[in-house]
Protein backbone atom coordinates (compact mmCIF):
# COMPACT_ATOMS: atom_id res chain seq x y z
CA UNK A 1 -44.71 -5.90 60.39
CA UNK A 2 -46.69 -8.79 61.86
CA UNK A 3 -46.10 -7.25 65.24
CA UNK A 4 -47.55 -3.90 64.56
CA UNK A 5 -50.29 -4.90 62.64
CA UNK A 6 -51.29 -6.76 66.03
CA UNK A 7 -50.89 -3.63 67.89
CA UNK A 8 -53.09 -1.62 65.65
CA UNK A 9 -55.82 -4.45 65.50
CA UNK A 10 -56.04 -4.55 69.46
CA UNK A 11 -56.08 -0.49 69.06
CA UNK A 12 -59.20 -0.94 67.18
CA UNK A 13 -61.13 -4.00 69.21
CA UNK A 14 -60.23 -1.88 72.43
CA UNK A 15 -61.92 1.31 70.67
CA UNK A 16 -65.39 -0.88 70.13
CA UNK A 17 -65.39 -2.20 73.28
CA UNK A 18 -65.32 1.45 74.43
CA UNK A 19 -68.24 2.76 72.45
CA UNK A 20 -70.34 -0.64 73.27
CA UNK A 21 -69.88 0.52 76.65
CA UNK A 22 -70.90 3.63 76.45
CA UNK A 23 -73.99 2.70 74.83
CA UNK A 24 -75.41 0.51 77.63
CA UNK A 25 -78.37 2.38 80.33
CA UNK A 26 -77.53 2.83 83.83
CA UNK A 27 -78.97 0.47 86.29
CA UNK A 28 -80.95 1.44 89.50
CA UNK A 29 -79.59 1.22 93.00
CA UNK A 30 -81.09 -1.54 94.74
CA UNK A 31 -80.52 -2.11 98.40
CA UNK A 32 -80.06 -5.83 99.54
CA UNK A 33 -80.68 -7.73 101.99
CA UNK A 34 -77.70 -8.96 104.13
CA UNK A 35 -78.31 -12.20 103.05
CA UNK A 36 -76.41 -14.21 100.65
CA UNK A 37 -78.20 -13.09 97.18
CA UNK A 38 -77.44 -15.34 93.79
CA UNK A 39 -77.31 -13.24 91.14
CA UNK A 40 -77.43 -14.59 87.51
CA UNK A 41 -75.69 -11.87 84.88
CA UNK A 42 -77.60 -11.27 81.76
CA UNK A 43 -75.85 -10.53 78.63
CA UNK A 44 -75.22 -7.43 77.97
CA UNK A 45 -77.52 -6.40 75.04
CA UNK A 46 -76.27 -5.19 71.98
CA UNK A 47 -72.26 -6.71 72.72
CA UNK A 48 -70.55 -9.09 69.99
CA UNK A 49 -69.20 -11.92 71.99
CA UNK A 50 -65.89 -11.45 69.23
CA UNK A 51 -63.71 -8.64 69.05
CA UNK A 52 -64.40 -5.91 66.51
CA UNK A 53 -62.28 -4.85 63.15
CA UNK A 54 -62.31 -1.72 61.48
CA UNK A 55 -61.71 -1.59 57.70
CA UNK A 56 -60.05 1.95 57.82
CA UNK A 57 -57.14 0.55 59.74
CA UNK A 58 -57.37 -2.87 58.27
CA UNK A 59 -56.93 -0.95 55.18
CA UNK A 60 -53.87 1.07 56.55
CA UNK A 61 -52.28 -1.38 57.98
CA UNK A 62 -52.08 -3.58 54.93
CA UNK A 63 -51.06 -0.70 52.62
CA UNK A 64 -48.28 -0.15 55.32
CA UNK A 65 -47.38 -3.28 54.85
CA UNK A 66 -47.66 -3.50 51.26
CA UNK A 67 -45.21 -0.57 50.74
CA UNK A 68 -42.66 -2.25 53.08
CA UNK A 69 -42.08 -5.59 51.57
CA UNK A 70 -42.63 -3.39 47.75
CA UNK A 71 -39.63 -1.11 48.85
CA UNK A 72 -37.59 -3.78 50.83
CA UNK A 73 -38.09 -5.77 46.98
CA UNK A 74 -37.14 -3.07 45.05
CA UNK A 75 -33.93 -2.37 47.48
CA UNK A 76 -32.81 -5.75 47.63
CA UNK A 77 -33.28 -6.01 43.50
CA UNK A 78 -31.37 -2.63 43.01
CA UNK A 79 -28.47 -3.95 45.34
CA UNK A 80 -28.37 -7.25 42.95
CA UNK A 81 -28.21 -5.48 40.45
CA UNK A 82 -25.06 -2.89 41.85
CA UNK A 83 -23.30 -6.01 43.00
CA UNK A 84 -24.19 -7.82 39.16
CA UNK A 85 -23.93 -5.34 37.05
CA UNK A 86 -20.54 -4.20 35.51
CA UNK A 87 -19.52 -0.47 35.09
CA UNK A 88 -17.85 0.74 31.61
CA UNK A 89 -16.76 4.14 30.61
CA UNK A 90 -18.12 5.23 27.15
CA UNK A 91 -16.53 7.19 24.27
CA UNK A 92 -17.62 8.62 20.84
CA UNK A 93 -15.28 8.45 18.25
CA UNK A 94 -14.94 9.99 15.07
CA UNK A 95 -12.55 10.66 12.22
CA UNK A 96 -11.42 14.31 13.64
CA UNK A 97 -10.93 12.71 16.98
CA UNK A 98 -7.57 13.06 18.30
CA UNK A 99 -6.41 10.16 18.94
CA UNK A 100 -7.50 8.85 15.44
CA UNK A 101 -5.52 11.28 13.54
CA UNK A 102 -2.63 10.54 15.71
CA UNK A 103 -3.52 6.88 14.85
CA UNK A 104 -3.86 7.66 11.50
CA UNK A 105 -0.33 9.36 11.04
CA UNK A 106 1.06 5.93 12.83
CA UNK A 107 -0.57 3.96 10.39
CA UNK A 108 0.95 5.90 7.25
CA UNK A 109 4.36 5.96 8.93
CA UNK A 110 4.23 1.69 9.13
CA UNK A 111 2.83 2.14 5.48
CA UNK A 112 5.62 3.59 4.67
CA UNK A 113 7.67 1.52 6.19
CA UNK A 114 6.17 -1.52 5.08
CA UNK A 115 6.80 -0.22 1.44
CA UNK A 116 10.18 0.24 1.89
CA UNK A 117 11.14 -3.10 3.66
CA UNK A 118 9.02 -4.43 0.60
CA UNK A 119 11.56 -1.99 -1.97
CA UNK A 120 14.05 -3.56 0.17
CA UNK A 121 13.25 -7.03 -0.41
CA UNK A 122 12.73 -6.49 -4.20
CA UNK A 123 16.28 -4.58 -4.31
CA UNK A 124 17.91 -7.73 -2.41
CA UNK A 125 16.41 -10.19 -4.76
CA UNK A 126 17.82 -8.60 -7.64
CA UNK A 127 21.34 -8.36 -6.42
CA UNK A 128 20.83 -11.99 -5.76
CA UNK A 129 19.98 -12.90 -9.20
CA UNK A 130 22.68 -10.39 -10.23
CA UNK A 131 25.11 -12.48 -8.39
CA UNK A 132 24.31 -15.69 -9.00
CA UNK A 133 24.37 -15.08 -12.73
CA UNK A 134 27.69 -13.37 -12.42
CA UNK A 135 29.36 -16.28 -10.44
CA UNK A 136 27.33 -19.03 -12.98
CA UNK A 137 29.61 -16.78 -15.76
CA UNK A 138 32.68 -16.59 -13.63
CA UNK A 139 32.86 -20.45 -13.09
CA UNK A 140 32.52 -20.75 -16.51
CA UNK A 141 35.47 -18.28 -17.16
CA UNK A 142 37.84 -20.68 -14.59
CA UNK A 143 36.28 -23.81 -16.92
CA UNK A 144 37.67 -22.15 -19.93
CA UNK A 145 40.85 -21.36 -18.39
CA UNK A 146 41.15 -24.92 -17.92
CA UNK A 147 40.09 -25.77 -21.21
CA UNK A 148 42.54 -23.45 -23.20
CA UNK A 149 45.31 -24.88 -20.88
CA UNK A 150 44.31 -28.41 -22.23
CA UNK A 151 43.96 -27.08 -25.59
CA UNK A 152 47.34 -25.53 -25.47
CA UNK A 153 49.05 -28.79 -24.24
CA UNK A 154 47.34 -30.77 -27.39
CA UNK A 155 48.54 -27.86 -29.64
CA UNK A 156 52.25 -27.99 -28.27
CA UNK A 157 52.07 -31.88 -28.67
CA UNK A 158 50.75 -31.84 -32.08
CA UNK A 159 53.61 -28.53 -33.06
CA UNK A 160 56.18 -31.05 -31.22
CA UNK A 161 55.52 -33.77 -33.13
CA UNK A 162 55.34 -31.73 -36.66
CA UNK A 163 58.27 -30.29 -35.39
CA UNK A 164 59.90 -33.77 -35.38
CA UNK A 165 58.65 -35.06 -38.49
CA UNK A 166 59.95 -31.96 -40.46
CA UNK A 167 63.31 -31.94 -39.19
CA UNK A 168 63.35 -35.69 -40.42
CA UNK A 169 62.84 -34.64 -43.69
CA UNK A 170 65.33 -31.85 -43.96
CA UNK A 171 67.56 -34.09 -42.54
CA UNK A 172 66.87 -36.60 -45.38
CA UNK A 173 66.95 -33.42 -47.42
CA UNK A 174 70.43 -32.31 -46.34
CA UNK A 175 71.71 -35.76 -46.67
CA UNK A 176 70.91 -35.59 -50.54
CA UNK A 177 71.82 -32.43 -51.23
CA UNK A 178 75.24 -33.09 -49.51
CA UNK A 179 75.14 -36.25 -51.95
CA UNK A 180 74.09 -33.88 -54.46
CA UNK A 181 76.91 -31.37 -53.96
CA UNK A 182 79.81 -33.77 -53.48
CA UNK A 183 78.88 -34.99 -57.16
CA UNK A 184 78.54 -31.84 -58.76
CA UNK A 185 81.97 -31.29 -57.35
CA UNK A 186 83.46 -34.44 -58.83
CA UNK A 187 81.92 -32.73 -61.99
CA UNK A 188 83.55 -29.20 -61.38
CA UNK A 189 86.49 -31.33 -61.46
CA UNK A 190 86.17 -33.11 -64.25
CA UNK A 191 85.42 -30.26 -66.75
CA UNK A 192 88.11 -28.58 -65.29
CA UNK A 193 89.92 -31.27 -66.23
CA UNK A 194 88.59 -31.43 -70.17
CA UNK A 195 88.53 -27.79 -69.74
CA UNK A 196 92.30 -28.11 -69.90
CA UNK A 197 92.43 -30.45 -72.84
CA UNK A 198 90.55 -28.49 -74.36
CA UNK A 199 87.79 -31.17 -74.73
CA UNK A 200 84.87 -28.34 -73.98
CA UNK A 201 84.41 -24.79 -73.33
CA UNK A 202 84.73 -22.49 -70.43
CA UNK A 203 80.89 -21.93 -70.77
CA UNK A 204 80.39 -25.50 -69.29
CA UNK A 205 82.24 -25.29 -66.91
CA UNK A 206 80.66 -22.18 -65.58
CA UNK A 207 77.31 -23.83 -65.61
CA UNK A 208 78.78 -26.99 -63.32
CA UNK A 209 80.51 -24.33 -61.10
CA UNK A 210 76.92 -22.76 -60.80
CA UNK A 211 75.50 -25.87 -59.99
CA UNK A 212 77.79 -26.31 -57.60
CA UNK A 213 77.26 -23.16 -55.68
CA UNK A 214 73.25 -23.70 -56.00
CA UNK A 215 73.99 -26.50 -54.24
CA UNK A 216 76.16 -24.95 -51.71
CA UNK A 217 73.45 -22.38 -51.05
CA UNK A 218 70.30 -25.07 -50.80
CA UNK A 219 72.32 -26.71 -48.38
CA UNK A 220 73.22 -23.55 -46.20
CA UNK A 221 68.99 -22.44 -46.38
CA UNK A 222 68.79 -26.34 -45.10
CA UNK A 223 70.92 -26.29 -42.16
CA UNK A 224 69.32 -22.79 -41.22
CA UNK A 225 65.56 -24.60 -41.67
CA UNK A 226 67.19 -27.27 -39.25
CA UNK A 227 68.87 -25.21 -36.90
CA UNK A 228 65.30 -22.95 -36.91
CA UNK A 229 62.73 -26.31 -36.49
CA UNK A 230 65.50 -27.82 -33.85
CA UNK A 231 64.79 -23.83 -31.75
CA UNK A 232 60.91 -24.37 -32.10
CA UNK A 233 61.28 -27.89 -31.50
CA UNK A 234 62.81 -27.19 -27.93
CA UNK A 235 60.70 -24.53 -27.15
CA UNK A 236 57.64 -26.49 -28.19
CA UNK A 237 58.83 -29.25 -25.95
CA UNK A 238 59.53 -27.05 -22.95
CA UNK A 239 56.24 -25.36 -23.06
CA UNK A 240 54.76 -28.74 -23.13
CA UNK A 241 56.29 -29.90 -20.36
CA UNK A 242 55.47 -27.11 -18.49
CA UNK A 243 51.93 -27.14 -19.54
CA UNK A 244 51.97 -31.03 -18.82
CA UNK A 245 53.59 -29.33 -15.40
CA UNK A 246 56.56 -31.47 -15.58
CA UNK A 247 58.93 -28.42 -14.60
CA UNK A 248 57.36 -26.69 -11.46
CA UNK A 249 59.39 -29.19 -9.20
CA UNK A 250 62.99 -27.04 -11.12
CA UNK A 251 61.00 -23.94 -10.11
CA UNK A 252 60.29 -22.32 -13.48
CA UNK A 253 56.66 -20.85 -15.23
CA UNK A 254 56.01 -20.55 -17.97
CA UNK A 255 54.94 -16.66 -18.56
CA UNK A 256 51.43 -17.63 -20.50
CA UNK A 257 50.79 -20.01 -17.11
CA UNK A 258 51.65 -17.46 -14.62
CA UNK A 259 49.41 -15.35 -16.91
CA UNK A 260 46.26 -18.15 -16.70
CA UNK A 261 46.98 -19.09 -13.15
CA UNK A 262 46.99 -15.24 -12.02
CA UNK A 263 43.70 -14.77 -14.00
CA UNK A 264 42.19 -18.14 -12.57
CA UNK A 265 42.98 -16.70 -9.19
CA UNK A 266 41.50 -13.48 -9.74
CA UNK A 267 38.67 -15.02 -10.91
CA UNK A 268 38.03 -17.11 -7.92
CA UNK A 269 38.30 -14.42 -5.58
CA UNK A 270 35.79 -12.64 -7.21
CA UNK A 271 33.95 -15.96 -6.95
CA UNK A 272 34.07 -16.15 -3.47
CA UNK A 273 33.76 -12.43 -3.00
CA UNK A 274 30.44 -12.86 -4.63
CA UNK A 275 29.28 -15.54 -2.69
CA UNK A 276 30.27 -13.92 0.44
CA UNK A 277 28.04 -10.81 -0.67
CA UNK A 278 25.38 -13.18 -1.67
CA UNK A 279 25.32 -14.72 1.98
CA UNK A 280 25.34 -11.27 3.66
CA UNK A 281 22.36 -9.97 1.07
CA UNK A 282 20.22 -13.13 2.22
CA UNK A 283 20.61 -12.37 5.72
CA UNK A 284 19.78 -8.66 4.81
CA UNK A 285 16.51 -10.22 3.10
CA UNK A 286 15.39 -12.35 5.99
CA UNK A 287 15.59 -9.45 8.47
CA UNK A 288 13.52 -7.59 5.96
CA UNK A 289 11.34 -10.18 5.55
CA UNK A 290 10.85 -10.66 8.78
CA UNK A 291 10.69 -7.00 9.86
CA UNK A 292 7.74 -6.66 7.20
CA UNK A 293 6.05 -9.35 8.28
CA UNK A 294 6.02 -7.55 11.96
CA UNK A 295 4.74 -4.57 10.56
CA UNK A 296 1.79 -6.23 9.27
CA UNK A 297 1.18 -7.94 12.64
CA UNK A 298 1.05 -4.69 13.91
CA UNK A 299 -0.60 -2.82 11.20
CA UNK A 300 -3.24 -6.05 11.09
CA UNK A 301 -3.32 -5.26 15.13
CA UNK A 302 -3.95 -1.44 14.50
CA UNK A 303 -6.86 -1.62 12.03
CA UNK A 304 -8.56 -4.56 14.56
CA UNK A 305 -8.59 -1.34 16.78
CA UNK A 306 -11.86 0.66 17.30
CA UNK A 307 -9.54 3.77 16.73
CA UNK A 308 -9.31 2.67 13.21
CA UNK A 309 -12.61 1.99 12.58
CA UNK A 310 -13.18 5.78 13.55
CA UNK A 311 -10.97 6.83 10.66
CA UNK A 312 -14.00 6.06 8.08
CA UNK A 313 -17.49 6.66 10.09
CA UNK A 314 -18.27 7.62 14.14
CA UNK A 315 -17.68 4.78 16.36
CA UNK A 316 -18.94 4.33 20.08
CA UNK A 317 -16.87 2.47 22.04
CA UNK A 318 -16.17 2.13 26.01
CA UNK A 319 -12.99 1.05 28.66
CA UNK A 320 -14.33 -2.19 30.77
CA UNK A 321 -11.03 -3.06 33.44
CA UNK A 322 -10.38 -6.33 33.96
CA UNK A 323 -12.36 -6.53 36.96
CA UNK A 324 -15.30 -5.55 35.48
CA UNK A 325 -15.08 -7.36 31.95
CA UNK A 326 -16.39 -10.62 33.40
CA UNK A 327 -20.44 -9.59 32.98
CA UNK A 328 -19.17 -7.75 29.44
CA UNK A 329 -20.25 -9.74 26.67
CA UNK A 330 -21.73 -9.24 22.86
CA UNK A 331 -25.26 -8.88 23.15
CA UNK A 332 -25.41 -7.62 26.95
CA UNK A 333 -28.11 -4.71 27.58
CA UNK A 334 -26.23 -1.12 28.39
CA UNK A 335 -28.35 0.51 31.02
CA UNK A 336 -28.35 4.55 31.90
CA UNK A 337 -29.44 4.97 35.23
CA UNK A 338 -30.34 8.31 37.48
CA UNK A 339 -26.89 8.67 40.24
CA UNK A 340 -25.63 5.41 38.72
CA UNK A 341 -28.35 3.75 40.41
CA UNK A 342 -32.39 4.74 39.96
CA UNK A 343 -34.34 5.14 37.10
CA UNK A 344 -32.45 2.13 34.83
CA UNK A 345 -33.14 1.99 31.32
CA UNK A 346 -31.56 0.28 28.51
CA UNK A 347 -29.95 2.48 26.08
CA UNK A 348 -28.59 0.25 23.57
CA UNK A 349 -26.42 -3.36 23.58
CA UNK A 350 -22.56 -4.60 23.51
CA UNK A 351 -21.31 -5.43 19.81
CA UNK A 352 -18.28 -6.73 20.12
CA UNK A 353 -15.59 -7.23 22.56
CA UNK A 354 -12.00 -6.21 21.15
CA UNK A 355 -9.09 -8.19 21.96
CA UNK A 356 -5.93 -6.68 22.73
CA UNK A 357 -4.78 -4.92 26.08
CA UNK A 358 -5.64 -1.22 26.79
CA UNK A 359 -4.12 0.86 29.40
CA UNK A 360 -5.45 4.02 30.36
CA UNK A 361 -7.26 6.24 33.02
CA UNK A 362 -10.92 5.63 34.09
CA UNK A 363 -13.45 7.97 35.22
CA UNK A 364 -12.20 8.66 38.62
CA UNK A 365 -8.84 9.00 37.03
CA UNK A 366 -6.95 6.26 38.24
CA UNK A 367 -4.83 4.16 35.98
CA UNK A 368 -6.26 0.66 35.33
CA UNK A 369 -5.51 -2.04 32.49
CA UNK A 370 -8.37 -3.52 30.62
CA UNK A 371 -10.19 -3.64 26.98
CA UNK A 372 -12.38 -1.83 24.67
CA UNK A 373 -15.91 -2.82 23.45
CA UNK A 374 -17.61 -1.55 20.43
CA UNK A 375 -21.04 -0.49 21.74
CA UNK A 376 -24.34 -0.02 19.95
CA UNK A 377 -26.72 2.85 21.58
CA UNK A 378 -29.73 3.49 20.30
CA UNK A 379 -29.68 6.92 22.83
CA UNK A 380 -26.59 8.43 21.20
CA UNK A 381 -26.62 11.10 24.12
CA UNK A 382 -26.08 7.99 25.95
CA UNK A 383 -22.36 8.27 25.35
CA UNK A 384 -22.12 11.46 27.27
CA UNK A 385 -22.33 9.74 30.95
CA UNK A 386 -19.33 9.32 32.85
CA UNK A 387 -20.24 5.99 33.87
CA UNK A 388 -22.68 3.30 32.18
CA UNK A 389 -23.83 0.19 33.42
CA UNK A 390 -23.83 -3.37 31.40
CA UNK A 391 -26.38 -6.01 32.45
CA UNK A 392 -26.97 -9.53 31.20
């Protein structure tokens, strides 16, 4: 610039010089003498002894240059901002959007879901409770097994020992009436005897006869009451011994034992069958658990979406790649500008950057990974560019 403003001011002093010259008279001939002649120059009149300017191409030249450095400032602050401004594609959302119905059928489908892991859970606990109150009666059921068999060996000691004492006394019992009897046979005898000598009637000795044979008979109902308290006595006794367990080394039960110990078994089993359904119903409840607490991580990640916001009111959002998310923050200005380039003007302002990975095509249709941003345009035909431009 400096250079050809010179050229055009040396134009211009060259162009006065010419019409000073012009404007000077001719001078007469004069014929000198051959003889050395000293001449003094005069001054030419009317010529500046500084070069001369003109205002019309001082003007020029400094609107010339005025329009260089303006352009060669308004190039070098467009290409700042193409190389600092990021590039994000924008997209209006709204509730009869595609993709937010499909995302609204996914969300109903891990509703679902979620309700039945939660049935699932509720189903599980019961059974638990179910079980742990059957095996809390079951253990019970064993106790009392144990306690009747205790009970039955202090009820077969007590018998045993009744059993004893009562066949004392019809011993003792026996021993009189065989006292008894061998008197009221001496007796027979005797009024047999005066029966013959006629020293009493035949009525008497009936009665003593009777006596006799009442005797006879009381002594007969003892021996059976012996013989029948000497059966119980040994049964008693054996099923205290086995209830004691004094007889499982000989290799006999007794039938009420095999009877409690089968039942006791049968009872455990179903003890430990119980617990062993209890353990695999808690592991059944921790997967659920843990598969409903999943689906709320991803239902809590699907409403954090912008897709989901859609589902209620309009949304605008826009894809930013990774490469370009790095001048993408809340509060940045969103500029529309003629060919991407001239004419910028703000159009409205990031809200919010959402977290979250998206993958998906961007307006030249190449695959790229990146995130969404929840934009706020105050141009809502804004949203209608293929490409918008974010600046700090």
């Amino acid at each position: 610039m400096t250079q050809a403003l010179r050229v055009v001011t040396e134009a211009d002093e060259a162009a006065a010089a010419l019409e000073r010259a012009r404007a000077i008279p001719a001078l007469p001939e004069v014929v000198a003498p051959r003889q050395p002649i000293t001449a003094e120059i005069a001054p030419l009149p009317g010529v500046d002894a500084g070069p001369a300017t003109s205002w019309t191409g001082r003007l020029f030249a400094l609107s010339l240059l005025v329009a260089t450095v303006g352009g060669l400032g308004w190039l070098g602050r467009e290409v700042y901002f193409v190389v600092t401004d990021s590039w994000i594609a924008p997209l209006h959302l709204s509730p009869d959007s595609d993709g937010v119905a499909a995302l609204r059928m996914q969300r109903q489908r891990q509703l679902a879901e979620l309700a039945r892991l939660d049935a699932e859970v509720t189903r599980i606990d019961g059974e638990l409770a179910a079980i742990d109150a059957a095996v809390v009666r079951l253990d019970k059921l064993r106790d009392h097994a144990t306690t009747t068999r205790r009970w039955q060996t202090e009820a077969s000691a007590r018998a045993a020992s009744g059993l004893d004492t009562a066949t004392d006394l019809l011993r003792r019992q026996r021993a009189l009436l065989v006292q008894l009897g061998q008197r009221q046979t001496e007796l027979v005898a005797r009024a047999r005897t005066d029966l013959a000598a006629g020293m009493i009637e035949r009525t008497a000795l009936d009665r003593e006869e009777q006596v006799r044979d009442q005797l006879a008979l009381e002594l007969t109902e003892l021996d059976r009451q012996l013989a029948e308290a000497g059966t119980r006595s040994a049964e008693t006794r054996s099923a205290l011994r086995a209830l004691r367990g004094e007889d499982r080394d000989a290799g006999r039960t007794m039938p009420e034992l095999a009877a409690g110990e089968e039942h006791t078994a049968r009872v455990e089993l179903e003890i430990e069958r119980l617990r062993a359904e209890a353990v695999g119903q808690r592991a059944l409840r921790a997967v659920a658990i843990d598969s409903a607490a999943t689906q709320r991580e991803l239902l809590a990640e699907l409403e954090a979406r912008p897709l989901y916001r859609a589902m209620t009111k309009a949304t605008d959002i826009a894809f930013v790649p990774y490469d370009q998310l790095s001048g993408v923050t809340p509060g940045a200005r969103i500029m529309d500008c003629t060919w991407g380039v001239f004419r910028c003007r703000q159009v409205g302002t990031i809200t919010e950057l959402v977290p979250g990975e998206v993958v998906t095509q961007d307006p030249w249709g190449k695959l790229a990974r990146g995130q969404y941003v929840v934009l706020h345009l105050t141009d809502a035909a804004a949203v209608r560019e293929r490409v918008l431009r974010v600046r700090r």
